[in-house]
PDB file of N, CA and C in Angstrom:
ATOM      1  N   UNK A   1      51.883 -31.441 -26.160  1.00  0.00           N
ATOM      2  CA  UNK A   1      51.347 -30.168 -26.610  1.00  0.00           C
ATOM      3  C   UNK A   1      49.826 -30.262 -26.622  1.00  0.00           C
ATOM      4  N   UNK A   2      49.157 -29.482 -25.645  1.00  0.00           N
ATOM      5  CA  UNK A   2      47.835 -29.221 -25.927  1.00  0.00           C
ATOM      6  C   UNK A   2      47.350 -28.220 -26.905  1.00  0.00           C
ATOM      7  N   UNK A   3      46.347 -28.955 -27.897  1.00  0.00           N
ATOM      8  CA  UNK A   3      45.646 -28.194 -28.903  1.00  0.00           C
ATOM      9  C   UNK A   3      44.366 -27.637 -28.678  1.00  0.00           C
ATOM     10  N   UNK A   4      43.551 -27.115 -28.714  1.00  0.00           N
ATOM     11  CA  UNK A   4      42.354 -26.404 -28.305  1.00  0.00           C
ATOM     12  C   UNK A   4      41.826 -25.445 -29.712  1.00  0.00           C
ATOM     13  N   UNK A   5      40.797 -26.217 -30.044  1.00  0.00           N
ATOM     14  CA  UNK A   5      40.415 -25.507 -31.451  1.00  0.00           C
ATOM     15  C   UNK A   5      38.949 -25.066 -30.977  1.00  0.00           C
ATOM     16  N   UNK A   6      38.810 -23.322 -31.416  1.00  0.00           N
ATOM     17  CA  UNK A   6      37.446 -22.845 -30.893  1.00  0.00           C
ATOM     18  C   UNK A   6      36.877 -22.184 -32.171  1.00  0.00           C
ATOM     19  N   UNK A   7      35.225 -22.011 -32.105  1.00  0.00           N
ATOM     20  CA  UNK A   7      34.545 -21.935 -33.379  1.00  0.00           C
ATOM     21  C   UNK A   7      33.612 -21.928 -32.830  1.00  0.00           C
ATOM     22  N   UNK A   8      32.565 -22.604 -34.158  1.00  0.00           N
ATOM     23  CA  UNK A   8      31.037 -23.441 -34.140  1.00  0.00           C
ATOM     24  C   UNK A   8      31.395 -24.182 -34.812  1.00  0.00           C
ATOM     25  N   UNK A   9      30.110 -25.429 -34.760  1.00  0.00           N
ATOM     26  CA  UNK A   9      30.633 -26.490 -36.065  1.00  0.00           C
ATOM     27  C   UNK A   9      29.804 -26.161 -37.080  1.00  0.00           C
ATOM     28  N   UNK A  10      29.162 -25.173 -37.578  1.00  0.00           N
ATOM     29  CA  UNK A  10      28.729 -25.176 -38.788  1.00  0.00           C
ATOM     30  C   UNK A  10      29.291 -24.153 -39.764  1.00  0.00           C
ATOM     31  N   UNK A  11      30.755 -23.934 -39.151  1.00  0.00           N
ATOM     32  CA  UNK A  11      31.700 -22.620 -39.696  1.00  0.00           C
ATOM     33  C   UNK A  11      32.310 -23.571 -40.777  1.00  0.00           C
ATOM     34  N   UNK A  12      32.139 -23.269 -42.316  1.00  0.00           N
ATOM     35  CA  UNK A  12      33.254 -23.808 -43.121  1.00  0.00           C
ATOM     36  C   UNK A  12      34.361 -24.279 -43.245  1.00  0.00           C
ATOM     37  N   UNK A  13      35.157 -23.035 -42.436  1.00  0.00           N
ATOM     38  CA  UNK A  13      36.315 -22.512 -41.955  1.00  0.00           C
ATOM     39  C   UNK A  13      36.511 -24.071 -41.139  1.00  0.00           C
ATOM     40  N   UNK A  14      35.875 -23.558 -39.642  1.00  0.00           N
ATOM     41  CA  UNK A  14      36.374 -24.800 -39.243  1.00  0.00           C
ATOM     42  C   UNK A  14      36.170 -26.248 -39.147  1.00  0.00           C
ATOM     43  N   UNK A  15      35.451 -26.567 -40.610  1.00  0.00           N
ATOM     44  CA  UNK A  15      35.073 -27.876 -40.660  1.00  0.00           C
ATOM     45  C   UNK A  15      36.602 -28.235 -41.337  1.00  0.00           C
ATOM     46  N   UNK A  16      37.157 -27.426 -42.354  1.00  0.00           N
ATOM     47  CA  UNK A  16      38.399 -27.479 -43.146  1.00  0.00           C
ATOM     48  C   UNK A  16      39.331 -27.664 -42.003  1.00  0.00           C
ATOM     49  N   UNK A  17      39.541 -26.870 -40.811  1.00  0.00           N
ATOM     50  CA  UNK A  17      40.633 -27.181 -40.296  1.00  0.00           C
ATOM     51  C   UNK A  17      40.480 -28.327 -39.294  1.00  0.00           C
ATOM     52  N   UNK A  18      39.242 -28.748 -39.046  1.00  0.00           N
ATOM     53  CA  UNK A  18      39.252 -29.727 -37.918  1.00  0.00           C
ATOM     54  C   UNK A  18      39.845 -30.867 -39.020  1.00  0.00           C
ATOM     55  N   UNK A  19      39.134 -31.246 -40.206  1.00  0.00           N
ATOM     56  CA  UNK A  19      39.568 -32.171 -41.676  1.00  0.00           C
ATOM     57  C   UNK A  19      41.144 -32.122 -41.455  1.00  0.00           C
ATOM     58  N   UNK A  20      42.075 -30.474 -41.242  1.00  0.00           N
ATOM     59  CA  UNK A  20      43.456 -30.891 -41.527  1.00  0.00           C
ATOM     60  C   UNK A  20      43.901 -31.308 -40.429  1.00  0.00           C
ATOM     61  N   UNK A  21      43.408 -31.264 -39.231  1.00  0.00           N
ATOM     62  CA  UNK A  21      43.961 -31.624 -37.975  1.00  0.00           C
ATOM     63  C   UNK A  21      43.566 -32.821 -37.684  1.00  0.00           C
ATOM     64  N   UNK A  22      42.541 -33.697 -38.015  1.00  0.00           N
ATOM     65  CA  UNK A  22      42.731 -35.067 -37.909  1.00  0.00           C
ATOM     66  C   UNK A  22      43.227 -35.780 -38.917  1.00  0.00           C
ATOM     67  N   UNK A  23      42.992 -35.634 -40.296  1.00  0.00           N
ATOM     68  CA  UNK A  23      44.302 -35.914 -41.265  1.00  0.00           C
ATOM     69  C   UNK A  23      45.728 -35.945 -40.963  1.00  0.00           C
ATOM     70  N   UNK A  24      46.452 -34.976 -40.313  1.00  0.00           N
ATOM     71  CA  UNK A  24      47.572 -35.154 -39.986  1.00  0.00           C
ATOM     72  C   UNK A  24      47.735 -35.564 -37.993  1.00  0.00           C
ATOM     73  N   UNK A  25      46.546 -36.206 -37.870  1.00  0.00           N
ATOM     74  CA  UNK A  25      46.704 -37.252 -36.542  1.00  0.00           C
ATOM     75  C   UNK A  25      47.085 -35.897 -35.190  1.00  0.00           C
ATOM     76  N   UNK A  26      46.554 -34.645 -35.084  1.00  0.00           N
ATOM     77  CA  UNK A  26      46.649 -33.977 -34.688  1.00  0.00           C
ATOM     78  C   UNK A  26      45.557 -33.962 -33.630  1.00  0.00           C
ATOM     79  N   UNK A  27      45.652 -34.282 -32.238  1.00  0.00           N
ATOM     80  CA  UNK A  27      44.449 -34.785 -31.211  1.00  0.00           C
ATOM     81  C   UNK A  27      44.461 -33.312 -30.898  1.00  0.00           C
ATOM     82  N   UNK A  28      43.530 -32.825 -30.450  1.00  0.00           N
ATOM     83  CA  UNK A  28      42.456 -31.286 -30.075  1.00  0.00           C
ATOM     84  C   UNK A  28      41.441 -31.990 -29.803  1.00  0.00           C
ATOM     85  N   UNK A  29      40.892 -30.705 -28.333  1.00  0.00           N
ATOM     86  CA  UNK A  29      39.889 -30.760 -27.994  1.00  0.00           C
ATOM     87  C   UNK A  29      38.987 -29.029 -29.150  1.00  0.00           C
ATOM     88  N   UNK A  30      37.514 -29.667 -29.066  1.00  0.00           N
ATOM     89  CA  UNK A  30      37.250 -28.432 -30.022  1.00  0.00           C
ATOM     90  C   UNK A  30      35.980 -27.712 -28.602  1.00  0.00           C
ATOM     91  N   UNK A  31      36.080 -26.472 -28.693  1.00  0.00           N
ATOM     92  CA  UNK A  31      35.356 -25.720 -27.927  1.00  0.00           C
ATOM     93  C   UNK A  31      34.208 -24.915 -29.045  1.00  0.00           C
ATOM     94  N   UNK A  32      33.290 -25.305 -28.837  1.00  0.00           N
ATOM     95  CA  UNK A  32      31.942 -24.418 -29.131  1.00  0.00           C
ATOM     96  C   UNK A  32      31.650 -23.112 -28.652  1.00  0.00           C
ATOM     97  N   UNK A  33      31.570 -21.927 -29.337  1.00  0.00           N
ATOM     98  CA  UNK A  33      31.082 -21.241 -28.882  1.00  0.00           C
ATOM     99  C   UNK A  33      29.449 -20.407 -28.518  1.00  0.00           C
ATOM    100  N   UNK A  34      29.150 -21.694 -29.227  1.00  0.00           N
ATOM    101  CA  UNK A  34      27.775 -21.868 -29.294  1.00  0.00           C
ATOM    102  C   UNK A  34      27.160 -22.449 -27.727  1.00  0.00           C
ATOM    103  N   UNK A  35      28.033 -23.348 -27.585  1.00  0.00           N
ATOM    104  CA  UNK A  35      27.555 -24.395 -26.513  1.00  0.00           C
ATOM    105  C   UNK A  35      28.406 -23.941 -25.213  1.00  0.00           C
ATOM    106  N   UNK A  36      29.478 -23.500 -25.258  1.00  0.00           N
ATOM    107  CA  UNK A  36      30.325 -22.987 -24.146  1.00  0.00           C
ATOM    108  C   UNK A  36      30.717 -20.996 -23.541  1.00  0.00           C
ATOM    109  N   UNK A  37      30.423 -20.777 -24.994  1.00  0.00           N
ATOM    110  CA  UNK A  37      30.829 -19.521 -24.903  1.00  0.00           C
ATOM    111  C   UNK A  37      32.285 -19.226 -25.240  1.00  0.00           C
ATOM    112  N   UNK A  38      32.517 -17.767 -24.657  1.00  0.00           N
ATOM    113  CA  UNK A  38      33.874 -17.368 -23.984  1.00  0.00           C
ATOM    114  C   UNK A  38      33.969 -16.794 -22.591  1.00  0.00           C
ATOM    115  N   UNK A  39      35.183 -16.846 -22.226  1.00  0.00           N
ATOM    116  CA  UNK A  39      35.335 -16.267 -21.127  1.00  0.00           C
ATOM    117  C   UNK A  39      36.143 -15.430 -21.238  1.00  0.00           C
ATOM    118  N   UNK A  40      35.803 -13.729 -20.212  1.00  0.00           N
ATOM    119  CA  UNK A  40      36.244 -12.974 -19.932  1.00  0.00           C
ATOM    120  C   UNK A  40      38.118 -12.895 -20.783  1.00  0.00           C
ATOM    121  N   UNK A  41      38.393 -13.505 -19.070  1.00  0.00           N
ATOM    122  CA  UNK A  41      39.743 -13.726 -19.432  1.00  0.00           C
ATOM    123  C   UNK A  41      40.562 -14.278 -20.539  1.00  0.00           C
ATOM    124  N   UNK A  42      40.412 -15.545 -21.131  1.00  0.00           N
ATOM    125  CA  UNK A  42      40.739 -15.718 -22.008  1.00  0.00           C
ATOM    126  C   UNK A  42      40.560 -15.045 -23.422  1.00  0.00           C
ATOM    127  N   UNK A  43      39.714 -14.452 -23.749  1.00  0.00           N
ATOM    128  CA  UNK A  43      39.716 -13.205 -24.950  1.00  0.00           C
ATOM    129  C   UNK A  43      40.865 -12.328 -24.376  1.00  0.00           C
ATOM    130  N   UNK A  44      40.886 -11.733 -22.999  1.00  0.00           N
ATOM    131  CA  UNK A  44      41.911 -10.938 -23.086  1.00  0.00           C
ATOM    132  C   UNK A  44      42.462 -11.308 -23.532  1.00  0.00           C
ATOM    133  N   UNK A  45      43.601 -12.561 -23.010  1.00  0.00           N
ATOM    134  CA  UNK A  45      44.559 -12.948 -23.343  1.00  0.00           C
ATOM    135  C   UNK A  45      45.339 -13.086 -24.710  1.00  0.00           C
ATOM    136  N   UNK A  46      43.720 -13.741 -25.652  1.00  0.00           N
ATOM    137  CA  UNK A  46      43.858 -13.582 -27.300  1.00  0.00           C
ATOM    138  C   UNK A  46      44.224 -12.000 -27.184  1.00  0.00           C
ATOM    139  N   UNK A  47      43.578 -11.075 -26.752  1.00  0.00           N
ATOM    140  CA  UNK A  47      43.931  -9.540 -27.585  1.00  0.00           C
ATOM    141  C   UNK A  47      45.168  -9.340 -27.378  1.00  0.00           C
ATOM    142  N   UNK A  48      45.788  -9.857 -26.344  1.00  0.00           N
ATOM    143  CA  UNK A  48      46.965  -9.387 -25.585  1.00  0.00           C
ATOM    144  C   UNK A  48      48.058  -9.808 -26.400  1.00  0.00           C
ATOM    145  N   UNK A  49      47.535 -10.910 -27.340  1.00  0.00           N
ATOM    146  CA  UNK A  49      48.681 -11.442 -27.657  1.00  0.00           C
ATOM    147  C   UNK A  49      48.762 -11.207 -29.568  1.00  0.00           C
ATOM    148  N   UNK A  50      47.416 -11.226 -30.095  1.00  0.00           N
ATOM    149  CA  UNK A  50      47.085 -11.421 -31.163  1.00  0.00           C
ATOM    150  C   UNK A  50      46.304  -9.774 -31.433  1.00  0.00           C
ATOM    151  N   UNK A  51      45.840  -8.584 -30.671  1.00  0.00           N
ATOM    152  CA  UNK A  51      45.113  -7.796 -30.809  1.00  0.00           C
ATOM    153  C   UNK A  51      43.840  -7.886 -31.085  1.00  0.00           C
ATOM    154  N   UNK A  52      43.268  -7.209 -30.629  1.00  0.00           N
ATOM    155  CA  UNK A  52      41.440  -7.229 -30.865  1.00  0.00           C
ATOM    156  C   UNK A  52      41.337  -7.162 -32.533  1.00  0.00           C
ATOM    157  N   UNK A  53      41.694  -6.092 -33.347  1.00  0.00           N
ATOM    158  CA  UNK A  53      41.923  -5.966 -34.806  1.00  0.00           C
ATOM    159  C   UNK A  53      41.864  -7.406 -35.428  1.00  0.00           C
ATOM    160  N   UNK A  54      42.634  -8.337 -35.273  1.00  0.00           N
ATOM    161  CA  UNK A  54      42.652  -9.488 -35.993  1.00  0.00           C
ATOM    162  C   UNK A  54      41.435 -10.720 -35.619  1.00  0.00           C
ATOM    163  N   UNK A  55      41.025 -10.562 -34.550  1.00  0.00           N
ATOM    164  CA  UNK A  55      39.952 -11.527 -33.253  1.00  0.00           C
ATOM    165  C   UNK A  55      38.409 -11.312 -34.356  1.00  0.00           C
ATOM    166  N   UNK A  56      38.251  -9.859 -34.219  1.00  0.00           N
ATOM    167  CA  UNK A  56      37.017  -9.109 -34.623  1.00  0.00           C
ATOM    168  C   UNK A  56      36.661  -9.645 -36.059  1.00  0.00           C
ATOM    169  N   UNK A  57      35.947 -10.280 -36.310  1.00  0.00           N
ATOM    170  CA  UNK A  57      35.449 -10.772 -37.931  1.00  0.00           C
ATOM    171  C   UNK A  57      34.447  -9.891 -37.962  1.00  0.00           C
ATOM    172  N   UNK A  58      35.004  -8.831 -38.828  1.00  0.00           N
ATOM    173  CA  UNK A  58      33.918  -7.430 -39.620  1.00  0.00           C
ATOM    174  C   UNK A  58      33.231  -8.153 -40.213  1.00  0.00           C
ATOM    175  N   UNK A  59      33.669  -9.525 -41.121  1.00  0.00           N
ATOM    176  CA  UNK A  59      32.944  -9.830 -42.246  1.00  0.00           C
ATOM    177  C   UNK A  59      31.595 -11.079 -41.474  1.00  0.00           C
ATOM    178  N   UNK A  60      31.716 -11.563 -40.360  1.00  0.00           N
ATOM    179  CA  UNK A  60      30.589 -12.137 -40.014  1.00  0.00           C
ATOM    180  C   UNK A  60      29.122 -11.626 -40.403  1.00  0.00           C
ATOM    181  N   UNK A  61      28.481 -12.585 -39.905  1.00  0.00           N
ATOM    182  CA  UNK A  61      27.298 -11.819 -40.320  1.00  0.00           C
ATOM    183  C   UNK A  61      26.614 -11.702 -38.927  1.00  0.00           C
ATOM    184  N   UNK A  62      27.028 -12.011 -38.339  1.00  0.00           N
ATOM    185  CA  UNK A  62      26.823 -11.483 -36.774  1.00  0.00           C
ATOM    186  C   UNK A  62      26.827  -9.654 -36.451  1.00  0.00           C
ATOM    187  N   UNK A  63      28.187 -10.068 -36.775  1.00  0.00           N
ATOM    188  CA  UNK A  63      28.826  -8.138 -36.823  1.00  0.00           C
ATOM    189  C   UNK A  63      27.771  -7.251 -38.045  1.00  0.00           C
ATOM    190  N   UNK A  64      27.365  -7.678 -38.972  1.00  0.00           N
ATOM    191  CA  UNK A  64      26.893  -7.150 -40.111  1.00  0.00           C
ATOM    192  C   UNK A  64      25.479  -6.738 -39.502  1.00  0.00           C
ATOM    193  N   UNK A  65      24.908  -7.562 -38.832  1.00  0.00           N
ATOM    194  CA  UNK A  65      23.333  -7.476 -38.247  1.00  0.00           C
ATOM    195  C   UNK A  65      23.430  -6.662 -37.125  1.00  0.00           C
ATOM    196  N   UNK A  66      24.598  -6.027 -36.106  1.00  0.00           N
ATOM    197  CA  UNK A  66      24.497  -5.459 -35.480  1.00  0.00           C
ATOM    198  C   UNK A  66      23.853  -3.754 -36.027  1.00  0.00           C
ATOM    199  N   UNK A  67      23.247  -3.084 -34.796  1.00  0.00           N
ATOM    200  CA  UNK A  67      23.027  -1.939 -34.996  1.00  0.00           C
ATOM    201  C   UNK A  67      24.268  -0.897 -35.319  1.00  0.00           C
ATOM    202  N   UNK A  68      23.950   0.073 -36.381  1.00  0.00           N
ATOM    203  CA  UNK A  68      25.046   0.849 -36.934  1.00  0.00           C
ATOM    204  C   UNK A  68      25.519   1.116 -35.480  1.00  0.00           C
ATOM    205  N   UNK A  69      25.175   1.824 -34.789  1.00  0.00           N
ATOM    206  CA  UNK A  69      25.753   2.824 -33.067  1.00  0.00           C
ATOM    207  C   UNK A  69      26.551   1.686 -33.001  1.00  0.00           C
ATOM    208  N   UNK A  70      26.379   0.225 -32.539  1.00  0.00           N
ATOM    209  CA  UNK A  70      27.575  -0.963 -32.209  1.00  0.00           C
ATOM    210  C   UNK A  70      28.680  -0.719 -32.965  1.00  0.00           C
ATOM    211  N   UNK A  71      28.788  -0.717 -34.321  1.00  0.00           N
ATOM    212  CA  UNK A  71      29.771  -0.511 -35.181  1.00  0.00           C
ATOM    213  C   UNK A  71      30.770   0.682 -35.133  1.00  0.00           C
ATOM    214  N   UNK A  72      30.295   1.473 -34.885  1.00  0.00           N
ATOM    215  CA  UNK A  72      30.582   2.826 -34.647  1.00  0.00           C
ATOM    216  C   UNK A  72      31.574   2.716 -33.427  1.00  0.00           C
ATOM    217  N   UNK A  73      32.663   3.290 -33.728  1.00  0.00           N
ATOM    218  CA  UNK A  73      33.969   3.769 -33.026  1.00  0.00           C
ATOM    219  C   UNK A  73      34.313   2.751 -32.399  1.00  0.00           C
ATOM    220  N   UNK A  74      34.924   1.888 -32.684  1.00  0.00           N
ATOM    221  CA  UNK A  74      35.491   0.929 -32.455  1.00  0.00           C
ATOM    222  C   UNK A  74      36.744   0.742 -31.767  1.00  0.00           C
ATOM    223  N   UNK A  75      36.821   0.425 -30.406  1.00  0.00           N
ATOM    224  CA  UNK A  75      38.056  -0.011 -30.038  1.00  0.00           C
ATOM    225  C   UNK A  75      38.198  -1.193 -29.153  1.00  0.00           C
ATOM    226  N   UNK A  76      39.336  -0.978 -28.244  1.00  0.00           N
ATOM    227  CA  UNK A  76      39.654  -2.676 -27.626  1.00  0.00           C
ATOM    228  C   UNK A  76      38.580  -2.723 -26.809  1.00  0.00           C
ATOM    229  N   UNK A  77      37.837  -1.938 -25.848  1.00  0.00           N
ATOM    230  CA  UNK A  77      36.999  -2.440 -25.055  1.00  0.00           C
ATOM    231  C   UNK A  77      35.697  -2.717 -25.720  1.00  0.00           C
ATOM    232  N   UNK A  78      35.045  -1.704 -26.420  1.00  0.00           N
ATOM    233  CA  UNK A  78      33.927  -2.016 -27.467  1.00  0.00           C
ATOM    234  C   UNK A  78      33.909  -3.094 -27.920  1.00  0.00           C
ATOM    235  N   UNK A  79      34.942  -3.515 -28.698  1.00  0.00           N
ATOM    236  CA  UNK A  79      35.047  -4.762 -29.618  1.00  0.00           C
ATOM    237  C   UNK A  79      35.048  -6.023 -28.283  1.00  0.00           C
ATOM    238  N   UNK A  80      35.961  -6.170 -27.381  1.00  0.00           N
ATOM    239  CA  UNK A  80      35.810  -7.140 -26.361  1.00  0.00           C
ATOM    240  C   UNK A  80      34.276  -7.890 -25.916  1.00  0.00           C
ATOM    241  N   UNK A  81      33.648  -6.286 -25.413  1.00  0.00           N
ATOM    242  CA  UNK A  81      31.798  -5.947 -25.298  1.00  0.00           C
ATOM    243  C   UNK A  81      31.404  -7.111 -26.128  1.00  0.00           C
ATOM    244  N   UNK A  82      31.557  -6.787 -27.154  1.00  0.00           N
ATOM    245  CA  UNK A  82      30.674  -7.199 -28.508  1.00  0.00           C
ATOM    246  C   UNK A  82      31.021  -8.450 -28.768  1.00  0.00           C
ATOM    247  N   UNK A  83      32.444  -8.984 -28.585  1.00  0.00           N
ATOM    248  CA  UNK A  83      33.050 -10.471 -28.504  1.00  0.00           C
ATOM    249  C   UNK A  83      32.352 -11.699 -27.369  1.00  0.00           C
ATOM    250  N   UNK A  84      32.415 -11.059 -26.468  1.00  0.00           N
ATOM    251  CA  UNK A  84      31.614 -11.558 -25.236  1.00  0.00           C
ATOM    252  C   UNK A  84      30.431 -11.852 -25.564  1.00  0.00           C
ATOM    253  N   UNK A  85      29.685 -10.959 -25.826  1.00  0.00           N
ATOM    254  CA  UNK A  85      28.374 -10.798 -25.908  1.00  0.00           C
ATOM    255  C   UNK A  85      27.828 -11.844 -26.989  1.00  0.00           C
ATOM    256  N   UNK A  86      28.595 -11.575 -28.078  1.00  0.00           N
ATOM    257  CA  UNK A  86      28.159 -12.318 -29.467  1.00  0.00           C
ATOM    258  C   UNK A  86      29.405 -13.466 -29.920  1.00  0.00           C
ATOM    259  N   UNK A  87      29.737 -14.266 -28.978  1.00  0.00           N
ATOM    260  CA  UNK A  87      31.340 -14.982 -29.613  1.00  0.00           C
ATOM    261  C   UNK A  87      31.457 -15.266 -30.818  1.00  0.00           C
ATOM    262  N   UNK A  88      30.190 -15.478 -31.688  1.00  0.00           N
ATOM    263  CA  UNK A  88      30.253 -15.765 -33.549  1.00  0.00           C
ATOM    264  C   UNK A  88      31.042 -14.984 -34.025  1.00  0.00           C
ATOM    265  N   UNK A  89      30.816 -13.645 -33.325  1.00  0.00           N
ATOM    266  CA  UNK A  89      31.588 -12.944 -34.091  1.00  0.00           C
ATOM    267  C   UNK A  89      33.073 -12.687 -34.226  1.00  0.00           C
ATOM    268  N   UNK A  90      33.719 -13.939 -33.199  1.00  0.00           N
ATOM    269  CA  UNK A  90      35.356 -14.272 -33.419  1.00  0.00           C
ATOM    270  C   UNK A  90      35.689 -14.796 -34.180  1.00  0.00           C
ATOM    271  N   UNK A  91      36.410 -14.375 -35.300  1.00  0.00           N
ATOM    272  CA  UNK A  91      37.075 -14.972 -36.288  1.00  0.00           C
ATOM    273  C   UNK A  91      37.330 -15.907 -36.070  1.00  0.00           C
ATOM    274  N   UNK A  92      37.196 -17.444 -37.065  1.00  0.00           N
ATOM    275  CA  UNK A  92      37.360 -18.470 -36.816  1.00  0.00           C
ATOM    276  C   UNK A  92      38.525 -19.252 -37.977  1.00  0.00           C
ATOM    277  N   UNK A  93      39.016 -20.173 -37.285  1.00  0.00           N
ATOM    278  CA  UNK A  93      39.064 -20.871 -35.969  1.00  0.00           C
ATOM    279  C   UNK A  93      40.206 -19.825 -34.970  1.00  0.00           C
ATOM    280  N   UNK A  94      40.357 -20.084 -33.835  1.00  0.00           N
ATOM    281  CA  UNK A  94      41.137 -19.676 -32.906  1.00  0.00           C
ATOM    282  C   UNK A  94      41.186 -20.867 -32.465  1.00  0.00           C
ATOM    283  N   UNK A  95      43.177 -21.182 -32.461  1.00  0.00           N
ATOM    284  CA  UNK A  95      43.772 -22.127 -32.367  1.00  0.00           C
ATOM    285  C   UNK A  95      44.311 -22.089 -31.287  1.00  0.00           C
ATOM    286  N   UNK A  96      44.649 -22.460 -29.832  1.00  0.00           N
ATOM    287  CA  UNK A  96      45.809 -22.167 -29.105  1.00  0.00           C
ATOM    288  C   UNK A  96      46.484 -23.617 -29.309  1.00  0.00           C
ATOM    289  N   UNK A  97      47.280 -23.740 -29.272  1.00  0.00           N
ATOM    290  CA  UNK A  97      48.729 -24.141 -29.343  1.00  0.00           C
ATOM    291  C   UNK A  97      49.536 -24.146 -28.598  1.00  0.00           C
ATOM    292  N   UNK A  98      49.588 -24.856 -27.098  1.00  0.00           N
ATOM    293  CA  UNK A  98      50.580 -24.256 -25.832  1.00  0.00           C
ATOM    294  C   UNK A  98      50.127 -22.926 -25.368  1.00  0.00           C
ATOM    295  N   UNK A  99      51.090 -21.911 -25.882  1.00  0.00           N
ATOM    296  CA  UNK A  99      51.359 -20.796 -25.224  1.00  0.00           C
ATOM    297  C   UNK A  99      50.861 -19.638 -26.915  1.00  0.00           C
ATOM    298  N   UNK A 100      51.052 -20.637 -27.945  1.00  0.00           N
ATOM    299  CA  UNK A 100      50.693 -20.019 -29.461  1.00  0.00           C
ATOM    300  C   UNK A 100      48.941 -19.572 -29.801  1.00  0.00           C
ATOM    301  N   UNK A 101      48.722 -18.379 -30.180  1.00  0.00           N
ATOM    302  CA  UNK A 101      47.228 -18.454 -30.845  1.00  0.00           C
ATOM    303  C   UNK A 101      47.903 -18.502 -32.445  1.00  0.00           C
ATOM    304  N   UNK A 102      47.180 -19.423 -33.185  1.00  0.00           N
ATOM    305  CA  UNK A 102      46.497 -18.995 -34.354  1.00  0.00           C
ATOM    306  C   UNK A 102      45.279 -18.698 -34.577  1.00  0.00           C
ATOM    307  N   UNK A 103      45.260 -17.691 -35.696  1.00  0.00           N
ATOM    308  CA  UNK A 103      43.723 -17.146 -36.198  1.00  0.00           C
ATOM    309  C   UNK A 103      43.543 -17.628 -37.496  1.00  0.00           C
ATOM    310  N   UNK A 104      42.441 -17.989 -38.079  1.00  0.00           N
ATOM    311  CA  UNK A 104      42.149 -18.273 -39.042  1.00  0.00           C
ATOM    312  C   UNK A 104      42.767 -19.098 -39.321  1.00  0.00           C
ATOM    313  N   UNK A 105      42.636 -19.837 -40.643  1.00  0.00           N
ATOM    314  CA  UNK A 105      43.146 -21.414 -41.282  1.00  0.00           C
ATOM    315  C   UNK A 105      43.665 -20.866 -42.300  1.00  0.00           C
ATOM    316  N   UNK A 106      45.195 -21.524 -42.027  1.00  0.00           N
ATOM    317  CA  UNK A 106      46.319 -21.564 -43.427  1.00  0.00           C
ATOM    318  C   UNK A 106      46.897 -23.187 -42.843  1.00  0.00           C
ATOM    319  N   UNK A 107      46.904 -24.089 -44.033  1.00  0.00           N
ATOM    320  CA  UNK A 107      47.725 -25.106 -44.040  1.00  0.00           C
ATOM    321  C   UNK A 107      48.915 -24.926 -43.422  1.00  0.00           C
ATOM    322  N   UNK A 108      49.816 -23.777 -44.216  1.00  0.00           N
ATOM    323  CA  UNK A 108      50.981 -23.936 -44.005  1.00  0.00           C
ATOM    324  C   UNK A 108      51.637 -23.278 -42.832  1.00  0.00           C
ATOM    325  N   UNK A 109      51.109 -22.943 -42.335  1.00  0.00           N
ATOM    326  CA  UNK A 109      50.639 -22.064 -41.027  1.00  0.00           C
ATOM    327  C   UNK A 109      50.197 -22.872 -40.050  1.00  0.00           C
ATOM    328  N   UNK A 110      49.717 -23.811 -39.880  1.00  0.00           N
ATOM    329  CA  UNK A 110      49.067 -24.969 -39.161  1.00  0.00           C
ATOM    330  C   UNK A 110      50.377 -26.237 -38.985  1.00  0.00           C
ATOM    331  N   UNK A 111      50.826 -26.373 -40.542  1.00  0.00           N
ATOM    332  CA  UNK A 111      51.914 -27.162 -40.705  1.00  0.00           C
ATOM    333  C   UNK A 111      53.060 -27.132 -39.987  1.00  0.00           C
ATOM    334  N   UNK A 112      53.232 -25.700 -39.664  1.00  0.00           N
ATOM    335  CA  UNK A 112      54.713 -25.285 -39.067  1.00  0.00           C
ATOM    336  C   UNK A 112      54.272 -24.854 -37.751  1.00  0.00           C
ATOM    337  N   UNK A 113      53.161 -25.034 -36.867  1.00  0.00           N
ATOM    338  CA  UNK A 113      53.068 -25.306 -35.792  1.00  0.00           C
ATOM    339  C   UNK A 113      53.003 -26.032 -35.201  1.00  0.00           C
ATOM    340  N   UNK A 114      51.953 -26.629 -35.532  1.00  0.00           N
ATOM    341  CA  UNK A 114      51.213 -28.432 -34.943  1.00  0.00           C
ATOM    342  C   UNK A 114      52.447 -29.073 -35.569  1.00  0.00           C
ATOM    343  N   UNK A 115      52.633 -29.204 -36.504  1.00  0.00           N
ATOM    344  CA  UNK A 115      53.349 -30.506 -37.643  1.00  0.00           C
ATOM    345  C   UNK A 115      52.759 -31.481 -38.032  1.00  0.00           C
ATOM    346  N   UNK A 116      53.349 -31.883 -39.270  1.00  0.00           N
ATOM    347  CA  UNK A 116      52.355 -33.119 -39.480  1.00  0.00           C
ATOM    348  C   UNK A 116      53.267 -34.591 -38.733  1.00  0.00           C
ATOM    349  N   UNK A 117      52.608 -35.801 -39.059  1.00  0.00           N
ATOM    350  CA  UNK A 117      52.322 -37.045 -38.262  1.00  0.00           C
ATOM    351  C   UNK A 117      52.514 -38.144 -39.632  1.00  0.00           C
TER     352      UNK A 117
END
């Protein structure tokens, strides 16, 4: 099973889950989005599977500093725009898991995918 954990490393968030994923001997590669970006395609794929709604972190402060007009009327292609453009502003972590996304960090949620070791 390939793991693939994406972020930044100075996200809270995913300093906690990289902590539970080598604790429970869980090998991932981690992708920066600082240093790598995103690509096109693969965000689709997250929306496709997970929806733009859940991807989109309103509460960043990325999204927060944008100009009101950005914010304004929001849908799948807008939000994509703005994902691309600004990847911070993907909710973090985004987990794939095989063929699985997780969003965000829950133990037990992590537990009953990956498994523990």
């Amino acid at each position: 099973m390939t793991v693939t954990m994406y972020g930044i490393t100075t996200c809270d968030t995913i300093k906690k889950a990289r902590v539970w994923l080598e604790g429970h001997e869980v090998p991932y590669r981690f992708h920066d989005y600082r240093a790598e970006g995103i690509e096109a395609a693969r965000l689709n794929g997250w929306v496709g599977k997970v929806g733009w709604e859940k991807l989109l972190n309103k509460g960043s402060t990325t999204f927060r500093e944008l100009p009101e007009a950005d914010k304004q009327s929001l849908d799948e292609n807008k939000a994509k725009a703005l994902m691309l453009a600004r990847p911070t502003m993907i909710k973090r972590p985004v987990l794939e898991v095989g063929d699985s996304i997780l969003v965000g960090f829950k133990p037990d949620v992590y537990e009953q995918v990956v498994g523990a070791k």
